[in-house]
Protein backbone atom coordinates (compact mmCIF):
# COMPACT_ATOMS: atom_id res chain seq x y z
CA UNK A 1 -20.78 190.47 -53.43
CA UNK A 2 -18.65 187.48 -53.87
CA UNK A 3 -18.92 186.29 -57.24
CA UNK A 4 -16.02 184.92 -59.54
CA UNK A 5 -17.81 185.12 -62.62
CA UNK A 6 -18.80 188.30 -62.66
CA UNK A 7 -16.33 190.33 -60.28
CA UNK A 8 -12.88 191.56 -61.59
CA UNK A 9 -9.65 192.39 -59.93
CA UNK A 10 -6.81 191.25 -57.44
CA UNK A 11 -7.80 188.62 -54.81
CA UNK A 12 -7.77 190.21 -51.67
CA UNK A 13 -8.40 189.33 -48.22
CA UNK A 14 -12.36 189.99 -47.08
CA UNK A 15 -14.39 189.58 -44.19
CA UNK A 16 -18.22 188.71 -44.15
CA UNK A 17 -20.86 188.46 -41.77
CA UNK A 18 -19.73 185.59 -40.07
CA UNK A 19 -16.05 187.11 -38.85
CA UNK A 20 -17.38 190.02 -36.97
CA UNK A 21 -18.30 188.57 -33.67
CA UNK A 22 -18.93 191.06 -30.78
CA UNK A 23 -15.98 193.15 -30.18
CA UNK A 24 -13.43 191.28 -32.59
CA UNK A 25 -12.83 189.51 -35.95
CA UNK A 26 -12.92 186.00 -36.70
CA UNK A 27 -10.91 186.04 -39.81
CA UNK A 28 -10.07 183.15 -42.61
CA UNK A 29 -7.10 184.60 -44.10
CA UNK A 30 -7.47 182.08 -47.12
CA UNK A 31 -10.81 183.64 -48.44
CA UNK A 32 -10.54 186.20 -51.26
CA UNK A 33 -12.54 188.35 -53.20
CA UNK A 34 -11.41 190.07 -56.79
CA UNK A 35 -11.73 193.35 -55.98
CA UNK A 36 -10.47 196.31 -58.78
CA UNK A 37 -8.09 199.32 -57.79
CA UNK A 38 -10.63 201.97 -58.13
CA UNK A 39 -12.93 199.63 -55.66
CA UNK A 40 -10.54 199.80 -52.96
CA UNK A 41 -11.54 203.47 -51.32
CA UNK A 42 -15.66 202.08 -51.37
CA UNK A 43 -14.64 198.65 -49.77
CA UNK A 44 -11.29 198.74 -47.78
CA UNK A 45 -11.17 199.10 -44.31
CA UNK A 46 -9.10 201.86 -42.18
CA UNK A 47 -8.09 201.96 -38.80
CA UNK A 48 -11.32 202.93 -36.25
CA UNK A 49 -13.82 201.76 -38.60
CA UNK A 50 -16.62 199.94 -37.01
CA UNK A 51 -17.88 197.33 -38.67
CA UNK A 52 -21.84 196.56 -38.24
CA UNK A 53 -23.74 193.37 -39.51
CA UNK A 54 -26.62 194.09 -41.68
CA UNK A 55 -28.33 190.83 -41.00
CA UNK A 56 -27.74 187.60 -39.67
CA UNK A 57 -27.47 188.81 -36.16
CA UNK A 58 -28.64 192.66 -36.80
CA UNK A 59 -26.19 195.26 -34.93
CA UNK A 60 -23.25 192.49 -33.96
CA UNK A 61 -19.99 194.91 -34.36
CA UNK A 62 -16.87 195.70 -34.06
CA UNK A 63 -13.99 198.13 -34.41
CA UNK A 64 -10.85 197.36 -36.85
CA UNK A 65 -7.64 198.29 -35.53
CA UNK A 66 -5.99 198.22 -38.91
CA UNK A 67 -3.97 195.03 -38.08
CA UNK A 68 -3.82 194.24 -41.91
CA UNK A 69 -5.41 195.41 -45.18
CA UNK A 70 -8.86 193.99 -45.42
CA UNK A 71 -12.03 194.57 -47.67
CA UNK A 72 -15.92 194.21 -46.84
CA UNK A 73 -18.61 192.17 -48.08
CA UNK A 74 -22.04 192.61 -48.44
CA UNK A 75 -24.40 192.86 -45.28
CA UNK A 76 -21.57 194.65 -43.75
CA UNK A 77 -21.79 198.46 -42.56
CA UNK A 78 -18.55 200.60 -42.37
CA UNK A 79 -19.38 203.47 -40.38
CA UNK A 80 -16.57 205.95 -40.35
CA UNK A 81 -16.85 208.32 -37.59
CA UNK A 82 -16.10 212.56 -38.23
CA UNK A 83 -13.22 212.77 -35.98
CA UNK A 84 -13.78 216.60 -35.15
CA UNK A 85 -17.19 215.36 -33.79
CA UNK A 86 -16.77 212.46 -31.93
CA UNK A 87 -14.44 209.58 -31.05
CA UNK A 88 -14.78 206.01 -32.94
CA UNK A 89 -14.72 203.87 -29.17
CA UNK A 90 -17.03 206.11 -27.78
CA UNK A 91 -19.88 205.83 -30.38
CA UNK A 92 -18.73 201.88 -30.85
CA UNK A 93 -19.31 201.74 -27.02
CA UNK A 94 -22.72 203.62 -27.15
CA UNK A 95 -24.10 201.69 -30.23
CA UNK A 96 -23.09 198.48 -28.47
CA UNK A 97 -25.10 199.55 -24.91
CA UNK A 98 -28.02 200.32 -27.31
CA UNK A 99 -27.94 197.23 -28.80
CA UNK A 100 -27.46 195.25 -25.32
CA UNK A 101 -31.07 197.73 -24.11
CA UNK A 102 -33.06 196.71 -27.24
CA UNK A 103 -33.34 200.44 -28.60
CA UNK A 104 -32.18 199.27 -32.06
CA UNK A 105 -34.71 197.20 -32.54
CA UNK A 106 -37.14 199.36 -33.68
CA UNK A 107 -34.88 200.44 -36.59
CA UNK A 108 -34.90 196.63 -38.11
CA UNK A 109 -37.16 195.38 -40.89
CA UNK A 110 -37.67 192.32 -41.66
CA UNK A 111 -40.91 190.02 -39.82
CA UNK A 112 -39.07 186.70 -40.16
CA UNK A 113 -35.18 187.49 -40.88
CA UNK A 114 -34.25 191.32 -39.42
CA UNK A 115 -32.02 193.50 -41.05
CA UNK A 116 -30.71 196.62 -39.82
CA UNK A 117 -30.57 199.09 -43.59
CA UNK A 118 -28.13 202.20 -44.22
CA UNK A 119 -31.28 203.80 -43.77
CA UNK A 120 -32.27 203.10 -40.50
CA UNK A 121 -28.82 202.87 -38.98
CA UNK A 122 -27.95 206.21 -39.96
CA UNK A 123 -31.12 207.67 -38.63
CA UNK A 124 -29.99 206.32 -35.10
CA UNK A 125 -29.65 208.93 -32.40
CA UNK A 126 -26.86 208.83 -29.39
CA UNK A 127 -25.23 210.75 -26.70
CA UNK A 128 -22.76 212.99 -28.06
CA UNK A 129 -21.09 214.90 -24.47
CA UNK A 130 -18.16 216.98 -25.15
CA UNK A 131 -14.78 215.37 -27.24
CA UNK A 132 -12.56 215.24 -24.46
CA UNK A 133 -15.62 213.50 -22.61
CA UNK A 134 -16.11 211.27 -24.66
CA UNK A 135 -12.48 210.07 -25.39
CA UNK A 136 -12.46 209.61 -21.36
CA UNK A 137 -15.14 206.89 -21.21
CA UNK A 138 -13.91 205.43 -24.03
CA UNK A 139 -10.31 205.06 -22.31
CA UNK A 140 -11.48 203.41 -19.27
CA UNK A 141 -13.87 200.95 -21.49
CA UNK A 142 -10.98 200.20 -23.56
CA UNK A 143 -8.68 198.96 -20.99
CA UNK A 144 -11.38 196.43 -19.91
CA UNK A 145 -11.79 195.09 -23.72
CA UNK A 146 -7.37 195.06 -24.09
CA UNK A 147 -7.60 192.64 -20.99
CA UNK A 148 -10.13 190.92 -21.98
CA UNK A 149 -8.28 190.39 -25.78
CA UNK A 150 -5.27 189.33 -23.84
CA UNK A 151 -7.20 186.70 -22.36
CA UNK A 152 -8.88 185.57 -25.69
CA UNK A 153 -5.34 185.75 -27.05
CA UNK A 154 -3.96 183.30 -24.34
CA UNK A 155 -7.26 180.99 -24.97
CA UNK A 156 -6.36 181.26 -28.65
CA UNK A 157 -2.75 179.81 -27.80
CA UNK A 158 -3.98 176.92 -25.67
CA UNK A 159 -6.98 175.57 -28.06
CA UNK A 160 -4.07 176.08 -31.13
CA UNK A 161 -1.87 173.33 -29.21
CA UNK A 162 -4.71 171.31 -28.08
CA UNK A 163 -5.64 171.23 -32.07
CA UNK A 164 -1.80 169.99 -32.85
CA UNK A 165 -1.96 167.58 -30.10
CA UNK A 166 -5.42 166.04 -31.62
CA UNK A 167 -4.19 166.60 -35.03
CA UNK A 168 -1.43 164.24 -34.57
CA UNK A 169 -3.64 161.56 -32.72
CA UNK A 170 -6.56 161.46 -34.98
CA UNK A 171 -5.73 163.24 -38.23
CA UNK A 172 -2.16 162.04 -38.75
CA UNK A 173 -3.47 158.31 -38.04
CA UNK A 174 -6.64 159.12 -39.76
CA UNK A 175 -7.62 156.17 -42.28
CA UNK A 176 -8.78 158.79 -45.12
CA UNK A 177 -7.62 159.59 -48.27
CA UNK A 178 -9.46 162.36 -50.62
CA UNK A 179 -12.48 161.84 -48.26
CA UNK A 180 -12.56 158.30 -48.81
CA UNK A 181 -12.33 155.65 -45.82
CA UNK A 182 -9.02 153.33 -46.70
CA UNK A 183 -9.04 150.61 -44.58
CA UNK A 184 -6.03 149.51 -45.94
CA UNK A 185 -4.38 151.90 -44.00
CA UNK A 186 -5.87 150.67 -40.51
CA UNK A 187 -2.27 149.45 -39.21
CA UNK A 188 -1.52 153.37 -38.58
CA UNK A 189 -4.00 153.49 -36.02
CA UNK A 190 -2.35 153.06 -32.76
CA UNK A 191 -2.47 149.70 -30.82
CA UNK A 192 -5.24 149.49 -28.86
CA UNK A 193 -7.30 152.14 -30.41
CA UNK A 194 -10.38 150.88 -33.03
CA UNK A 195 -12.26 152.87 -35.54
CA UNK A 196 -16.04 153.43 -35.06
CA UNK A 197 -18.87 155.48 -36.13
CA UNK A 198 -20.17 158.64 -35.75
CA UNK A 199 -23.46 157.12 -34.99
CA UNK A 200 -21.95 155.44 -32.15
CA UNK A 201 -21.11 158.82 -30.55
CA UNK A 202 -24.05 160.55 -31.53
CA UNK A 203 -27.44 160.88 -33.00
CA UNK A 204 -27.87 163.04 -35.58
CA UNK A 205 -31.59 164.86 -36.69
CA UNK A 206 -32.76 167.15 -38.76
CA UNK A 207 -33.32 170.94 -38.75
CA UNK A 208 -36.83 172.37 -39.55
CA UNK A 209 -38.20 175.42 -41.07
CA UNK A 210 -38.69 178.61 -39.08
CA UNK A 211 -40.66 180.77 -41.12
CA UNK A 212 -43.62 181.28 -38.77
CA UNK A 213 -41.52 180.77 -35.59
CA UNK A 214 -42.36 184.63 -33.53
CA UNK A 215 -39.39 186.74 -32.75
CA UNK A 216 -37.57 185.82 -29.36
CA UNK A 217 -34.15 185.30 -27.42
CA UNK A 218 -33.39 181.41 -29.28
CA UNK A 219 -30.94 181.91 -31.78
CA UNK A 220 -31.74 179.69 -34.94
CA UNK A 221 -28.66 178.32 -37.00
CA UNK A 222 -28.23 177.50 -40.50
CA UNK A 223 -25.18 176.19 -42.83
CA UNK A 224 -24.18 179.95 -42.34
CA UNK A 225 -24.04 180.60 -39.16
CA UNK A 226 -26.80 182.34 -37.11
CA UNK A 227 -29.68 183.43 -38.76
CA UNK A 228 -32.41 185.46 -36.12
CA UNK A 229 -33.74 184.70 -32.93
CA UNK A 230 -37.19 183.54 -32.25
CA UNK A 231 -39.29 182.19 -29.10
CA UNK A 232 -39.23 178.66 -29.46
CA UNK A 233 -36.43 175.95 -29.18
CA UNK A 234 -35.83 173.03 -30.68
CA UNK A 235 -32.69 171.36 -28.82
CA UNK A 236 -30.90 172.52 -25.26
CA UNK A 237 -28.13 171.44 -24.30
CA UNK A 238 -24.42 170.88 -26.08
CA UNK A 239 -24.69 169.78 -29.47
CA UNK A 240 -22.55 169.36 -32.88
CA UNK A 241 -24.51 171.35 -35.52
CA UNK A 242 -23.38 169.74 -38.67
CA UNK A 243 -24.14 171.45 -42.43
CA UNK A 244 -26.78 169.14 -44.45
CA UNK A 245 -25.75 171.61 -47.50
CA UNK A 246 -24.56 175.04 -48.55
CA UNK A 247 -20.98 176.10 -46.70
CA UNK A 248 -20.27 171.85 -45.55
CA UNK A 249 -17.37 172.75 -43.65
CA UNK A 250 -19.27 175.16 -41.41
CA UNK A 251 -19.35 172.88 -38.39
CA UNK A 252 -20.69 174.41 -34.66
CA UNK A 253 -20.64 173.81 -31.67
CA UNK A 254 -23.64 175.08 -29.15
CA UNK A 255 -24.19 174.59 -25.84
CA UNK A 256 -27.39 176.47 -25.42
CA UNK A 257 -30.92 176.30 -26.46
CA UNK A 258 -31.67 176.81 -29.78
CA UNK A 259 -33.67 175.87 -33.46
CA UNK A 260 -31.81 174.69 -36.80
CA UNK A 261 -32.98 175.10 -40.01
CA UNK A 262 -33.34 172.32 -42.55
CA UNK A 263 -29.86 173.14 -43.89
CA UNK A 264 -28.12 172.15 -40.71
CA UNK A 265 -28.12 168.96 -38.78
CA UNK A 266 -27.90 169.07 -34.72
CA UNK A 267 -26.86 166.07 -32.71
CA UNK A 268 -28.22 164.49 -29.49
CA UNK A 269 -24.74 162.72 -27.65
CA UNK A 270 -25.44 159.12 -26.93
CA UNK A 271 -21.60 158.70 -24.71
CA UNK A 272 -21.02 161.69 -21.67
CA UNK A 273 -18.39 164.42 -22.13
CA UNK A 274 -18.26 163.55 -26.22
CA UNK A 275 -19.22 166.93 -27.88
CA UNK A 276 -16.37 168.62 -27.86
CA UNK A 277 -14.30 165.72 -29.49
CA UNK A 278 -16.85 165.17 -31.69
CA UNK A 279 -16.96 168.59 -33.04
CA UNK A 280 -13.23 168.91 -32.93
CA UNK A 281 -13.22 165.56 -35.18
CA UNK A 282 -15.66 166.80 -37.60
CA UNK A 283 -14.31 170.01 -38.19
CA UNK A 284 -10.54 168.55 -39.05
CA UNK A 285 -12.27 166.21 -41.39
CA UNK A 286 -12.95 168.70 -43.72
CA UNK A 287 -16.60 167.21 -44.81
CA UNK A 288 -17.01 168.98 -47.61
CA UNK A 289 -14.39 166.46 -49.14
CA UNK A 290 -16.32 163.58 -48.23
CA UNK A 291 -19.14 164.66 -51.05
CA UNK A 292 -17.71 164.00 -54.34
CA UNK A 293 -20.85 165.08 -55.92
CA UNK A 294 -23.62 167.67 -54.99
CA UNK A 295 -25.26 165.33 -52.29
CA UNK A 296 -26.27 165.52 -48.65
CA UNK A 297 -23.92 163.85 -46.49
CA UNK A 298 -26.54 161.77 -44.54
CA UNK A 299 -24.87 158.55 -46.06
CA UNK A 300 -21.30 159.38 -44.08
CA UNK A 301 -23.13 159.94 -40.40
């Protein structure tokens, strides 16, 4: 668990619920947990591990390649497959297809927010065909998911110099200073440009409970990330979901139907084609430094 008071170490690098995504790792490299020496064997991560969510989105995995050393948080399972027995893509492959068919659902608990235990996971059965079998199908599955990274890799290139590009037109000229508006500083903006509102580019409304929503396909959001899924929406469409509190800098982007909690914001666009820039916008802004104090950041939107 992440907790500086209490937790003792070296900072190292960690990965939570939020950076496993299906089939690779979103990492923050800044984010660091104190973790001992005699801690690293129960939380460090080797090369074929696969790495299971707990919660949030129950079963959402993937494998580590052993790129760098990196550590676990909770809600996180390591499952480290017996080599002599079976081959880590193959049962990554398999427990993915049984997510994808719904025959891990029965192992979650949980009647409003699932969670997939040590318990039940372990207790899951799959097809175990011969070694060399099994390292076969996992081959030919593989080489779909390496072209497929090479294409996320080459998206990954293009959005980092679309970010420099709109860093230098609206963060470089940006009229803030410690999340304060300086309109001292409006001569920086370039001729011909003006400086609005966010209100003038979209509306934004408020979340609302989802307690006693049933269980569904709508995924429902809050300040950290996605939460469950349940049968009712409350937005479709693209939309800027924008923390009200908890992790402020935690600013999505959806295009998709889908319910927010009372922690997070979504946004209705008032101007065509203005979601994307407004999300891009919001997330170089760095919100949480526009609340001084512990307040909701209604006031600034």
């Amino acid at each position: 668990m992440l907790d500086q008071k209490k937790n003792k170490g070296i900072p190292r690098t960690y990965i939570g619920n939020v950076a496993v995504r299906w089939g690779y790792f979103q990492i923050d490299f800044s984010q660091k947990m104190l973790i001992e020496n005699d801690e690293l064997e129960r939380y460090e991560l080797k090369a074929g591990d696969i790495v299971i969510c707990e919660g949030g989105e129950p079963g959402r995995c993937a494998v580590w390649k052993g790129d760098s050393q990196m550590f676990i948080q909770k809600a996180l399972h390591r499952v480290r497959v017996k080599e002599h027995i079976a081959d880590y893509s193959f049962v990554y492959y398999s427990f993915c297809n049984m997510i994808k068919q719904g025959r891990v659902e029965p192992y979650f608990t949980g009647s409003t927010i699932k969670h997939l235990p040590r318990e039940r996971l372990i207790s899951l059965r799959i097809p175990l065909p011969s070694l060399p079998t099994q390292i076969k199908i996992a081959s030919i599955l593989s080489s779909f998911d390496d072209k497929i990274a090479i294409n996320r890799k080459i998206c990954s290139n293009l959005e980092a110099q679309a970010q420099a590009l709109f860093k230098h037109w609206f963060v470089d000229f940006a009229p803030f200073k410690d999340g304060k508006f300086v309109e001292s500083e409006l001569g920086l903006i370039p001729e011909g440009w003006r400086v609005g509102r966010l209100s003038e580019l979209i509306e934004v409304k408020y979340g609302k409970d989802h307690k006693k929503l049933l269980d569904g396909d709508i995924p429902v959001y809050g300040s950290g990330g996605l939460m469950r899924k349940v049968n009712k929406l409350l937005y479709e469409g693209e939309s800027v979901l924008i923390p009200r509190k908890g992790t402020l800098n935690n600013v999505m982007y959806v295009n998709e139907a889908f319910w927010t909690v009372d922690t997070m914001f979504y946004s209705v666009p008032k101007l065509p084609n203005i979601v994307l820039f407004t999300y891009i916008l919001l997330s170089k802004m760095h919100i949480r430094n526009l609340v001084a104090t512990i307040v909701y950041i209604t006031d600034y939107l």
